[in-house]
Protein backbone atom coordinates (compact mmCIF):
# COMPACT_ATOMS: atom_id res chain seq x y z
CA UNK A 1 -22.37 -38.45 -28.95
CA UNK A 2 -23.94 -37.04 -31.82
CA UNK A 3 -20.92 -36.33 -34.42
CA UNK A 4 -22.95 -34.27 -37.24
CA UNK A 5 -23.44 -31.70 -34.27
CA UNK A 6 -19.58 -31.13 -34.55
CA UNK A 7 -19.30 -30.44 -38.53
CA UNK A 8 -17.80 -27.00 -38.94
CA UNK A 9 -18.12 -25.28 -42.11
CA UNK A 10 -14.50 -23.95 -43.17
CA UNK A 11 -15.22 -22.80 -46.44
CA UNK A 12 -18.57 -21.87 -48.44
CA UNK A 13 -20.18 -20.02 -51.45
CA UNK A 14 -22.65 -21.03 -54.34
CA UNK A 15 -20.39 -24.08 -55.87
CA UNK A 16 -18.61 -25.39 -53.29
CA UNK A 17 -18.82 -26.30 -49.40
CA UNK A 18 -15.75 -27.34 -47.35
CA UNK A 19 -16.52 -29.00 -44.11
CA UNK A 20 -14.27 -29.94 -40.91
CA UNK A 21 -15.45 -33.60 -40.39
CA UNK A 22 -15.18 -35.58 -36.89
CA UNK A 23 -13.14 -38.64 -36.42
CA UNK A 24 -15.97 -41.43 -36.21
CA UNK A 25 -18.26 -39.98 -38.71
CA UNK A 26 -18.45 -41.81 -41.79
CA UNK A 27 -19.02 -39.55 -45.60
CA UNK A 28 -21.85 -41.91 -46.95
CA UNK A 29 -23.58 -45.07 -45.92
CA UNK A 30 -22.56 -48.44 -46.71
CA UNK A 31 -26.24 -50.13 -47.42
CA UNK A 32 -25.50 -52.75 -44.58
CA UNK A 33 -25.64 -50.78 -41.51
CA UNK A 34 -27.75 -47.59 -40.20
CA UNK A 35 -25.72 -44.96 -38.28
CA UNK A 36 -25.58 -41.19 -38.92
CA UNK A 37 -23.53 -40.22 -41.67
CA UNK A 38 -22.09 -36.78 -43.47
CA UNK A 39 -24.92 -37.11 -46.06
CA UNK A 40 -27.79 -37.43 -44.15
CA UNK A 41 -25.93 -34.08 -42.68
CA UNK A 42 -25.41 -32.12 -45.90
CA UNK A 43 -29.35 -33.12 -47.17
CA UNK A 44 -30.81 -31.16 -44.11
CA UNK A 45 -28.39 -28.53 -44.00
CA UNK A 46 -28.30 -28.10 -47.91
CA UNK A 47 -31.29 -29.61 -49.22
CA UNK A 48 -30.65 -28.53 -52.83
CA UNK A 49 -27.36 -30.56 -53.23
CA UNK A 50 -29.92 -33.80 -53.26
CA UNK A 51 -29.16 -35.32 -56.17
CA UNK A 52 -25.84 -34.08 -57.11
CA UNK A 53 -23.19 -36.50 -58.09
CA UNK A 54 -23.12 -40.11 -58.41
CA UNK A 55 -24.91 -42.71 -56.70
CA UNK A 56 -23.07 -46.20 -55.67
CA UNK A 57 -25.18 -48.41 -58.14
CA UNK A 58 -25.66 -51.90 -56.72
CA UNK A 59 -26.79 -54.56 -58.87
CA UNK A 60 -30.56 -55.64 -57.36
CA UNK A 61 -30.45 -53.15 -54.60
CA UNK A 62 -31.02 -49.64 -54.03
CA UNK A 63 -28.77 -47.30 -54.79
CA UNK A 64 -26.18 -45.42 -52.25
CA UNK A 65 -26.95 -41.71 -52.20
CA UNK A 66 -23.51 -39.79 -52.25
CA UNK A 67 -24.88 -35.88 -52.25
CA UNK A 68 -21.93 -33.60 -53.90
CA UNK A 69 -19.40 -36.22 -52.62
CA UNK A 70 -16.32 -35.80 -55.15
CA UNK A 71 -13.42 -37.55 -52.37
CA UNK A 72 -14.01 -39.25 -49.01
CA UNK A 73 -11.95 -39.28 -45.97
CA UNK A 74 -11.78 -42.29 -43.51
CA UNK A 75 -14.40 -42.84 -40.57
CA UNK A 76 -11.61 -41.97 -37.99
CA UNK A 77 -9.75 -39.50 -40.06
CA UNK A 78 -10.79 -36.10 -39.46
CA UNK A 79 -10.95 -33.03 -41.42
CA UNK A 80 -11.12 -30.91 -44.78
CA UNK A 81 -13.76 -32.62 -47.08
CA UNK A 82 -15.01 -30.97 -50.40
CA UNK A 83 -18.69 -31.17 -50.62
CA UNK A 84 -19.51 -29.57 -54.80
CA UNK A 85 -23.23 -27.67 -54.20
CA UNK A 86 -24.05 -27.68 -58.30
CA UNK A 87 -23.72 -30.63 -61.10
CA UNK A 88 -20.83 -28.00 -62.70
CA UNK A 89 -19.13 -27.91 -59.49
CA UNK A 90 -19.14 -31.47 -59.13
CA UNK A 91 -17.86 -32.32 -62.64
CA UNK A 92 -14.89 -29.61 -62.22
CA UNK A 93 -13.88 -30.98 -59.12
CA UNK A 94 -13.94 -34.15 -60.22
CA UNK A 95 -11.75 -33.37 -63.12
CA UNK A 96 -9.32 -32.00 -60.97
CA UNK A 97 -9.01 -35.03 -58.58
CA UNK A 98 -9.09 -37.13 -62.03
CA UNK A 99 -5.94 -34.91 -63.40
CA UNK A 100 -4.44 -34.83 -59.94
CA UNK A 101 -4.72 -30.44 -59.65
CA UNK A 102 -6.14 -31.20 -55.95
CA UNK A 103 -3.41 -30.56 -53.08
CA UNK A 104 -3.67 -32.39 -49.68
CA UNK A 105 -1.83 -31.84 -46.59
CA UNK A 106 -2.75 -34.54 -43.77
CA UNK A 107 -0.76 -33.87 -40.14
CA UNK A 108 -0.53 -37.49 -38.24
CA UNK A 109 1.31 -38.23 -34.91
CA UNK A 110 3.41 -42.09 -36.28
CA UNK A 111 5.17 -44.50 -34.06
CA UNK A 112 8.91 -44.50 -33.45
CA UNK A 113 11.30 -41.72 -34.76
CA UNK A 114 11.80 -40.42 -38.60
CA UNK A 115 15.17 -37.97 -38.69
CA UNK A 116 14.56 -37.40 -42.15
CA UNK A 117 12.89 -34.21 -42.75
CA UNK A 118 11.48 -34.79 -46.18
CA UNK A 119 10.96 -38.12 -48.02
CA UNK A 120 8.74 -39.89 -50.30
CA UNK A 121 6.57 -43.50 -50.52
CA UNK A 122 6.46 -44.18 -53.97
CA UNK A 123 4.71 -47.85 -53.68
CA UNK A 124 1.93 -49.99 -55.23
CA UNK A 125 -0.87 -50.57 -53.51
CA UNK A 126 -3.61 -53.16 -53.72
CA UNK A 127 -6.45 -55.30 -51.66
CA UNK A 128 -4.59 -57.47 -49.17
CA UNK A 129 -4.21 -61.40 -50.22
CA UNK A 130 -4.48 -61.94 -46.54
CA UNK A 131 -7.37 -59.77 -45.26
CA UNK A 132 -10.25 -58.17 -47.01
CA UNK A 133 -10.22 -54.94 -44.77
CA UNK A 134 -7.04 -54.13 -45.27
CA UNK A 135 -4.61 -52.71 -48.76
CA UNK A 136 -0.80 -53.11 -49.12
CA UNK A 137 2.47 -53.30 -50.30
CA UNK A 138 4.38 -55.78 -51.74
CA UNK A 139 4.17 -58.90 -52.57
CA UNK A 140 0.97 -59.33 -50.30
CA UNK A 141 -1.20 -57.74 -53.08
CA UNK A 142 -4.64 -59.90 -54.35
CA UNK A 143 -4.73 -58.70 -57.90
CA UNK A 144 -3.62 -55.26 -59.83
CA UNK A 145 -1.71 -52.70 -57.39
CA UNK A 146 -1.77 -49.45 -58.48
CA UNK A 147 0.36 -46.73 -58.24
CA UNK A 148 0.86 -44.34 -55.33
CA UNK A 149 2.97 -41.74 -54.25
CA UNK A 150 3.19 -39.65 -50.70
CA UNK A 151 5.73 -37.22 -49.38
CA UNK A 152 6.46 -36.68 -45.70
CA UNK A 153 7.98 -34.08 -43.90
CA UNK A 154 8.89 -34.68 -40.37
CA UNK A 155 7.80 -31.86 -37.91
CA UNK A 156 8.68 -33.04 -34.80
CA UNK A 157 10.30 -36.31 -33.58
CA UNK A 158 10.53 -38.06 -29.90
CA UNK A 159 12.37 -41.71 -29.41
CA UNK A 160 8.47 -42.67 -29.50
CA UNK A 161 6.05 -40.45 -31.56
CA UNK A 162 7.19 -38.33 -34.71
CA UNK A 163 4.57 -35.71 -35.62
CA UNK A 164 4.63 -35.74 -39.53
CA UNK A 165 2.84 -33.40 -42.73
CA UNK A 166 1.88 -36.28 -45.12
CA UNK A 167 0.99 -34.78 -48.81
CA UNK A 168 -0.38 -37.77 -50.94
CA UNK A 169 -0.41 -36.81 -54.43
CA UNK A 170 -2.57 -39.81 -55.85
CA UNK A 171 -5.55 -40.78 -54.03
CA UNK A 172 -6.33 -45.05 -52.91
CA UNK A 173 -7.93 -46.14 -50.08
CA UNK A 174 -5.89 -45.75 -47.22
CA UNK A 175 -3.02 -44.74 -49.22
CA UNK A 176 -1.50 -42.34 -46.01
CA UNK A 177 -2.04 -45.07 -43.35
CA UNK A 178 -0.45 -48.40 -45.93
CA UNK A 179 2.55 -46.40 -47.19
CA UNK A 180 3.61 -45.55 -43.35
CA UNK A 181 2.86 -48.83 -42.13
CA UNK A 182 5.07 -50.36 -45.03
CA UNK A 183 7.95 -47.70 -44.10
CA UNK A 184 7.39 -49.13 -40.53
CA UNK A 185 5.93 -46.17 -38.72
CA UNK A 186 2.24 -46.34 -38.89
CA UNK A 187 -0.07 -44.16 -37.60
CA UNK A 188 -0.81 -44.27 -33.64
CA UNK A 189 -3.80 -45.76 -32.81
CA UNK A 190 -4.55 -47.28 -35.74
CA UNK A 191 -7.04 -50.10 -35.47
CA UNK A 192 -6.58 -52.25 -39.35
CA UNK A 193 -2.22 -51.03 -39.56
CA UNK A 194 -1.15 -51.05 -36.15
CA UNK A 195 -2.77 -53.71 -34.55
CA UNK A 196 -1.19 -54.79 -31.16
CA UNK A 197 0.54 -51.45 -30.24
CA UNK A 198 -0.57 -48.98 -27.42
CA UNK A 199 -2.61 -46.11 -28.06
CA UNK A 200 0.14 -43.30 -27.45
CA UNK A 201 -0.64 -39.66 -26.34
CA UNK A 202 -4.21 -40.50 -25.31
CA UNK A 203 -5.93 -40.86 -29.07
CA UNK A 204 -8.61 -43.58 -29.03
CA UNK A 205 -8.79 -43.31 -32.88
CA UNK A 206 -5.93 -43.20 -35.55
CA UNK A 207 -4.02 -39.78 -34.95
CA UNK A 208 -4.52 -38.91 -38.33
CA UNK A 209 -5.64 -35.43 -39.84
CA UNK A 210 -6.93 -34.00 -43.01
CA UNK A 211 -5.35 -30.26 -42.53
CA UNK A 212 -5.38 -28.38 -45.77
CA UNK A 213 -6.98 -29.17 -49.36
CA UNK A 214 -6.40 -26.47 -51.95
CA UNK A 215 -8.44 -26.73 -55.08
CA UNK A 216 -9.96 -24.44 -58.13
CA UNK A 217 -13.12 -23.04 -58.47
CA UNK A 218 -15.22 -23.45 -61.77
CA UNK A 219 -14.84 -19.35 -62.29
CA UNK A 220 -10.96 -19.85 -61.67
CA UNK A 221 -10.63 -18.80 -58.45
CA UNK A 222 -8.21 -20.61 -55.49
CA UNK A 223 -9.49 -22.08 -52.33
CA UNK A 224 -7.38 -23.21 -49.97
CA UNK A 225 -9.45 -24.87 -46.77
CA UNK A 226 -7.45 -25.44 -43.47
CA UNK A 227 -9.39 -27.33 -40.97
CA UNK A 228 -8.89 -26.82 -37.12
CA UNK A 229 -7.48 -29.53 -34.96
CA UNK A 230 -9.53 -31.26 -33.14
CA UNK A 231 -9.25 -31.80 -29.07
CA UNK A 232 -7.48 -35.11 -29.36
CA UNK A 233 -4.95 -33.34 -31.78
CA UNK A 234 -4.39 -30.29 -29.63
CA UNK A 235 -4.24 -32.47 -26.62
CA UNK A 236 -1.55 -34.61 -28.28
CA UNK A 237 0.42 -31.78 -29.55
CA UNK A 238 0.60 -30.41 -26.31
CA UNK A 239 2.33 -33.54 -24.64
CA UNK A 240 4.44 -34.38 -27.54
CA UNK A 241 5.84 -30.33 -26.91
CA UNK A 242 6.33 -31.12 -23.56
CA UNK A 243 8.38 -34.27 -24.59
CA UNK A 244 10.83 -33.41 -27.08
């Protein structure tokens, strides 16, 4: 299945474009694999945003084209992604991740049951000492963790599944899905922090969503981008409902 064919425009004008990106796309491509990717999207759909941004520089090999890519979400994480159209879009978004002005509201489906209706992950995080893929917690850390901080809000919550809002307000790699493995509910499905569980509620990808990103505009004005659930999320709504 061709993913690109899915992207959904949520938000657009002269600076900025806000897309709804599928689980199993990836933003930008690696350099060690081929497979379509939200670039290669946004250069035939918006040919003009070619050569806006910053390019992964690799040392004796060709560069990694990142068209108006200011944040990036996951391969199997889908949802809002800011896409800046303009070189002055670009820089004032980037400014605003930089000074942390960029909200973020991710929904995710977790294992096992959180009563608490608000609380918040304030933990390090770093490259695991154990395994390259992966970032952590703790003492497990190779090298300098840095700091990160998310708040969760429980929504709804079964013996099993609790259905969570997630609102990271610094931005590492994989911050959402380390900080709720290390509070011991990790996301469902997920294939680097979960390893060895069941897929619950019929996702065959980590049930994890970018809903909501709320930013500024270089003339001032407020965007706030909601992206629509996608079947697997609807579907998994649906039975958790039915369970509770």
């Amino acid at each position: 299945m061709n993913k690109q064919k899915n992207i959904e425009a949520i938000f657009e004008n002269d600076d900025v474009l806000v897309v709804n990106k599928p689980a199993g796309l990836v933003v930008h491509a690696d350099g060690r694999t081929e497979e379509p990717n939200l670039c290669d999207w946004i250069l035939e759909n918006y040919p003009a945003v070619e050569g806006v941004g910053e390019p992964i520089q690799r040392e004796g090999k060709e560069d990694i084209q990142r068209p108006g890519i200011v944040h990036r979400l996951d391969r199997d994480t889908s949802g809002a992604i800011i896409i800046a159209r303009t070189d002055k879009a670009h820089a004032h978004l980037k400014k605003q991740f930089k000074n942390r002005r960029v909200k973020k509201e991710y929904n995710a489906f977790v294992y096992g049951r959180i009563d608490a209706f608000r609380l918040s992950i304030d933990d390090p995080i770093g490259r695991s000492a154990n395994d390259f893929r992966r970032w952590t917690t703790g003492e497990n850390v190779r090298g300098t963790a840095r700091s990160a901080h998310t708040d969760v809000a429980t929504v709804t919550s079964t013996d099993k599944v609790t259905f969570i809002k997630a609102f990271p307000k610094t931005g590492r790699t994989h911050q959402i899905r380390v900080h709720l493995q290390s509070f011991r509910h990790p996301v469902i499905c997920d294939d680097l922090y979960a390893t060895g569980r069941d897929c619950l509620l019929g996702f065959t990808r980590q049930g994890l969503h970018a809903r909501t990103i709320t930013f500024m505009l270089p003339d001032g004005g407020e965007v706030v981008a909601t992206a629509s659930y996608p079947d697997d999320f609807k579907n998994a709504l649906e039975k958790l409902e039915k369970a509770v």
